[in-house]
N, C-alpha and C. Protein backbone atom coordinates (compact mmCIF):
# COMPACT_ATOMS: atom_id res chain seq x y z
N UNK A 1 -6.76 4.70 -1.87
CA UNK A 1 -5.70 5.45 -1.23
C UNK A 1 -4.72 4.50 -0.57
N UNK A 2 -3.59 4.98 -0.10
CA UNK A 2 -2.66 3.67 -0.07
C UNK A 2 -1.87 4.86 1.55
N UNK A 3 -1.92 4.04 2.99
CA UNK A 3 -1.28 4.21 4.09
C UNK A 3 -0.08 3.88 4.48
N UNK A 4 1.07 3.68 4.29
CA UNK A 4 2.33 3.30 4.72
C UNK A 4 2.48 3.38 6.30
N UNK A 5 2.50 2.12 7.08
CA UNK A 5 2.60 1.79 9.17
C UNK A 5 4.04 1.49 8.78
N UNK A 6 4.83 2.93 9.52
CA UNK A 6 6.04 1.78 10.15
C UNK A 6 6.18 2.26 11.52
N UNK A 7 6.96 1.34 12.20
CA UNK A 7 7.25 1.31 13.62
C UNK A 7 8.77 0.57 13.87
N UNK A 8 9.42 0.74 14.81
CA UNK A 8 10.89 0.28 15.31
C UNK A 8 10.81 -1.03 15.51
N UNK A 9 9.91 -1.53 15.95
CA UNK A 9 9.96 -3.10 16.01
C UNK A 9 8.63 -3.61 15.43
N UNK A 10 8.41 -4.79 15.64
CA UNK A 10 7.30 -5.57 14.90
C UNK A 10 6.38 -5.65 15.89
N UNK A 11 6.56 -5.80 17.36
CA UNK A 11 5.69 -5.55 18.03
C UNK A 11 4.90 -4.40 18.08
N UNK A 12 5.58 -3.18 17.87
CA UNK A 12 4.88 -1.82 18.12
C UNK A 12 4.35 -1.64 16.73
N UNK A 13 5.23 -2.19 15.40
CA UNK A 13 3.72 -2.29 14.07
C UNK A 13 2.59 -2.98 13.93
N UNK A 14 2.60 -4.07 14.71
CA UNK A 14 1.24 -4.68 14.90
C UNK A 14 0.42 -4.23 15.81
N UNK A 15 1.11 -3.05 16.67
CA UNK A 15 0.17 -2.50 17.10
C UNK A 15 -0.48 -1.11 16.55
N UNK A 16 -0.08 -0.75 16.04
CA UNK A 16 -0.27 0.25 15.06
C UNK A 16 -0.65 0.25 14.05
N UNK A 17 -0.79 -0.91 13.68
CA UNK A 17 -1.58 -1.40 12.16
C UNK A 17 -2.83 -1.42 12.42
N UNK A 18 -2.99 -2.48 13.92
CA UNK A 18 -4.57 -2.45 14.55
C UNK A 18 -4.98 -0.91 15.06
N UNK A 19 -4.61 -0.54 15.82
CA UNK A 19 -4.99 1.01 15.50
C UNK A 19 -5.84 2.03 14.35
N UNK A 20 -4.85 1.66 13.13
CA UNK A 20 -5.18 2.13 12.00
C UNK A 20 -6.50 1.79 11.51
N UNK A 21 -6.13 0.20 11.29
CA UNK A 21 -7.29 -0.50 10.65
C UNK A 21 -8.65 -0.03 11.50
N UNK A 22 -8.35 0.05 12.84
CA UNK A 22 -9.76 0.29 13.65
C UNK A 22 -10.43 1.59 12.99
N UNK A 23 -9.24 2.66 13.54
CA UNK A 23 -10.05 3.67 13.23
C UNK A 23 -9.99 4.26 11.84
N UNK A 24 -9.78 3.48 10.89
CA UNK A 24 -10.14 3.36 9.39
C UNK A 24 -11.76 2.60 9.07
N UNK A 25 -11.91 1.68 9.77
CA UNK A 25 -13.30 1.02 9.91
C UNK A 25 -14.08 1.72 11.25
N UNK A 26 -13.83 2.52 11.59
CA UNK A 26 -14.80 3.19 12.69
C UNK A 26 -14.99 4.77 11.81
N UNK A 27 -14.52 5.24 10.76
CA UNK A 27 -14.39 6.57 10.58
C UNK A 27 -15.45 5.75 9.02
N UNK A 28 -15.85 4.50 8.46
CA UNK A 28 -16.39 4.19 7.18
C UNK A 28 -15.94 3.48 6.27
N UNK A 29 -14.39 3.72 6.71
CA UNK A 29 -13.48 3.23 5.73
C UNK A 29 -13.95 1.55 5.07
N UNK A 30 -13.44 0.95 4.05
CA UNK A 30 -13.77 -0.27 3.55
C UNK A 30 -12.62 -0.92 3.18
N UNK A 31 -11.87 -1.66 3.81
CA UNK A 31 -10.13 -2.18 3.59
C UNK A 31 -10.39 -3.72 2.55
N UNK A 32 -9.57 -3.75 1.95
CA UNK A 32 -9.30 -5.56 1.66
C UNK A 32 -8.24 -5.54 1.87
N UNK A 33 -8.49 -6.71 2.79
CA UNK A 33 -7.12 -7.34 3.50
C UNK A 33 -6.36 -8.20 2.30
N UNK A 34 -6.91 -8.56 1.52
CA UNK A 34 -5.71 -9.13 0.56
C UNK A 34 -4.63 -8.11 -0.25
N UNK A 35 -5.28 -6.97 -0.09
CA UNK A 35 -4.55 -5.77 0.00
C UNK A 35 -3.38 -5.48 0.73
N UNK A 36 -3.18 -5.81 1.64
CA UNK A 36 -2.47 -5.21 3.20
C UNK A 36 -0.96 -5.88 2.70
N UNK A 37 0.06 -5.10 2.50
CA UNK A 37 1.09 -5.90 2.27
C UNK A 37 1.75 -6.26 3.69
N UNK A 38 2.24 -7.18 4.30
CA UNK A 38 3.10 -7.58 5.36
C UNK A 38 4.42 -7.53 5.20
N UNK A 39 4.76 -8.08 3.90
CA UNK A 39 6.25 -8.93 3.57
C UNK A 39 6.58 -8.13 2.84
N UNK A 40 7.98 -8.03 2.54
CA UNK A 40 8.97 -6.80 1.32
C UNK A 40 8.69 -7.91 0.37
N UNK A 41 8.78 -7.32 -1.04
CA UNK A 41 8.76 -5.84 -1.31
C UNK A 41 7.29 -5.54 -1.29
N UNK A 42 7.60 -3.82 -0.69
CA UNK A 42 6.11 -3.36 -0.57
C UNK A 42 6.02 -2.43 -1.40
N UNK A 43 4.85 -2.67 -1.81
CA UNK A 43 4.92 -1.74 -3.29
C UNK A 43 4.20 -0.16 -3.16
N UNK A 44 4.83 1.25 -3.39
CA UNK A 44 3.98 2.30 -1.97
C UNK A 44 4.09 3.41 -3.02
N UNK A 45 3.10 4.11 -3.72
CA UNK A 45 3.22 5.45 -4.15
C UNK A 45 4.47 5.05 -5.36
N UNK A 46 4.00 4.22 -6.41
CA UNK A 46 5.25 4.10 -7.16
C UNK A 46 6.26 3.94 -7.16
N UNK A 47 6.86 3.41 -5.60
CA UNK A 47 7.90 2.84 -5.13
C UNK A 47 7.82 1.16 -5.27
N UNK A 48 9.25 0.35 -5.03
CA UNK A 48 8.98 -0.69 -4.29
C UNK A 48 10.17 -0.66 -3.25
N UNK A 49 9.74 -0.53 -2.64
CA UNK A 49 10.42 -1.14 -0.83
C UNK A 49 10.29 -2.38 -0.01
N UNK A 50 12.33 -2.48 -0.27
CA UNK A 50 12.38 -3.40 0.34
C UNK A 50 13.29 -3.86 1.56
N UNK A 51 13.96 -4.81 2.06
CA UNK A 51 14.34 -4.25 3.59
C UNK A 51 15.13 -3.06 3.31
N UNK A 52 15.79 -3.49 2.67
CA UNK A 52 17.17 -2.34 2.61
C UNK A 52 17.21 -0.56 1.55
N UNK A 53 16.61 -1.40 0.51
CA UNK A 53 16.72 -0.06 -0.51
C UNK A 53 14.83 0.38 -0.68
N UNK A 54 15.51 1.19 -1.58
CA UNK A 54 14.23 1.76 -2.38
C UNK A 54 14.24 1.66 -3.69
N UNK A 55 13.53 1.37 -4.70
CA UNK A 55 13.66 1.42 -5.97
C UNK A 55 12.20 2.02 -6.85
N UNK A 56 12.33 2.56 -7.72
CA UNK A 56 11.29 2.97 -8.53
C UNK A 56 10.71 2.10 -9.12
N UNK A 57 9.22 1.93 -9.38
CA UNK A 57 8.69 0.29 -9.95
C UNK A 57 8.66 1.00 -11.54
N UNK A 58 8.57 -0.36 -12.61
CA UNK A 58 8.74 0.32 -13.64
C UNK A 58 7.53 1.08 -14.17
N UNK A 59 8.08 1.91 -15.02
CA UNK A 59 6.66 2.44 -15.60
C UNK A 59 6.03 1.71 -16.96
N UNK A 60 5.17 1.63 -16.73
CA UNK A 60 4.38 1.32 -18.22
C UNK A 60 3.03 2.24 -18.52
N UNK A 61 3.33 2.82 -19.98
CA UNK A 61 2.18 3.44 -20.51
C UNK A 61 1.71 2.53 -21.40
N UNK A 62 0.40 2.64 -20.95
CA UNK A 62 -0.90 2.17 -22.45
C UNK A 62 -1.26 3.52 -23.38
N UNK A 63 -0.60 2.85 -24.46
CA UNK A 63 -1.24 3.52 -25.87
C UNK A 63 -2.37 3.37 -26.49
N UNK A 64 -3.75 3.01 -25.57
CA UNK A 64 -4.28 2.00 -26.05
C UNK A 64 -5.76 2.17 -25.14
N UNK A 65 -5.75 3.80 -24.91
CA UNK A 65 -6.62 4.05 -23.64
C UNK A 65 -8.37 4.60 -24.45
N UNK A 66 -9.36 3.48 -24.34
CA UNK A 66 -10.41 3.37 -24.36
C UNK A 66 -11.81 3.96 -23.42
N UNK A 67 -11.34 3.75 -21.83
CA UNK A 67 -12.16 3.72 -20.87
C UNK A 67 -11.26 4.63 -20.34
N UNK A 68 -12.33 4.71 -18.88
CA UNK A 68 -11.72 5.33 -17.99
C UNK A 68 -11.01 4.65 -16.87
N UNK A 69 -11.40 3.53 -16.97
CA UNK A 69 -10.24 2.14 -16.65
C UNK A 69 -9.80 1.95 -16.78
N UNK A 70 -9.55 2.55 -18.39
CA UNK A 70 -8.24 1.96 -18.75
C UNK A 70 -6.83 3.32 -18.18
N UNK A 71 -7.34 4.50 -17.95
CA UNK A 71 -6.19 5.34 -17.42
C UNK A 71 -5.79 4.67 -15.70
N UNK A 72 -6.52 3.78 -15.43
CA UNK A 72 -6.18 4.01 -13.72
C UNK A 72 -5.63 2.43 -13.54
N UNK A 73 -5.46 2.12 -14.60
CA UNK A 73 -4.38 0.42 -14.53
C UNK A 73 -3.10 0.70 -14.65
């Protein structure tokens, strides 16, 4: 599942990120932090966002679907 933190300044998103993360790991949750985007572009629900705009990321279909892995790449 994918969370989008924003906040007005950078101080009040880092605090709100820790927030999250807490009570994401106090409720079970299991995060990878190499996951966690910090820096634009952030890539969100088939978006990519970046400071300024928004843009649609491209699409690509596989013709070529074997597994059930292979639908969720």
């Amino acid at each position: 599942d994918d969370i989008l933190v924003c906040a007005p300044s950078d101080d009040l998103l880092t605090h709100a990120l820790d927030l999250t993360i807490s009570a994401l790991i106090v409720a079970g949750f299991e995060l990878q932090e190499k996951k966690i985007q910090k820096m634009p572009p952030w890539k969100y629900l088939g978006l990519e966002i970046g400071n300024r705009t928004i843009v649609p990321q491209k699409l690509e279909i596989n013709p070529r679907i074997k597994t059930l892995a292979d639908v969720h790449k």
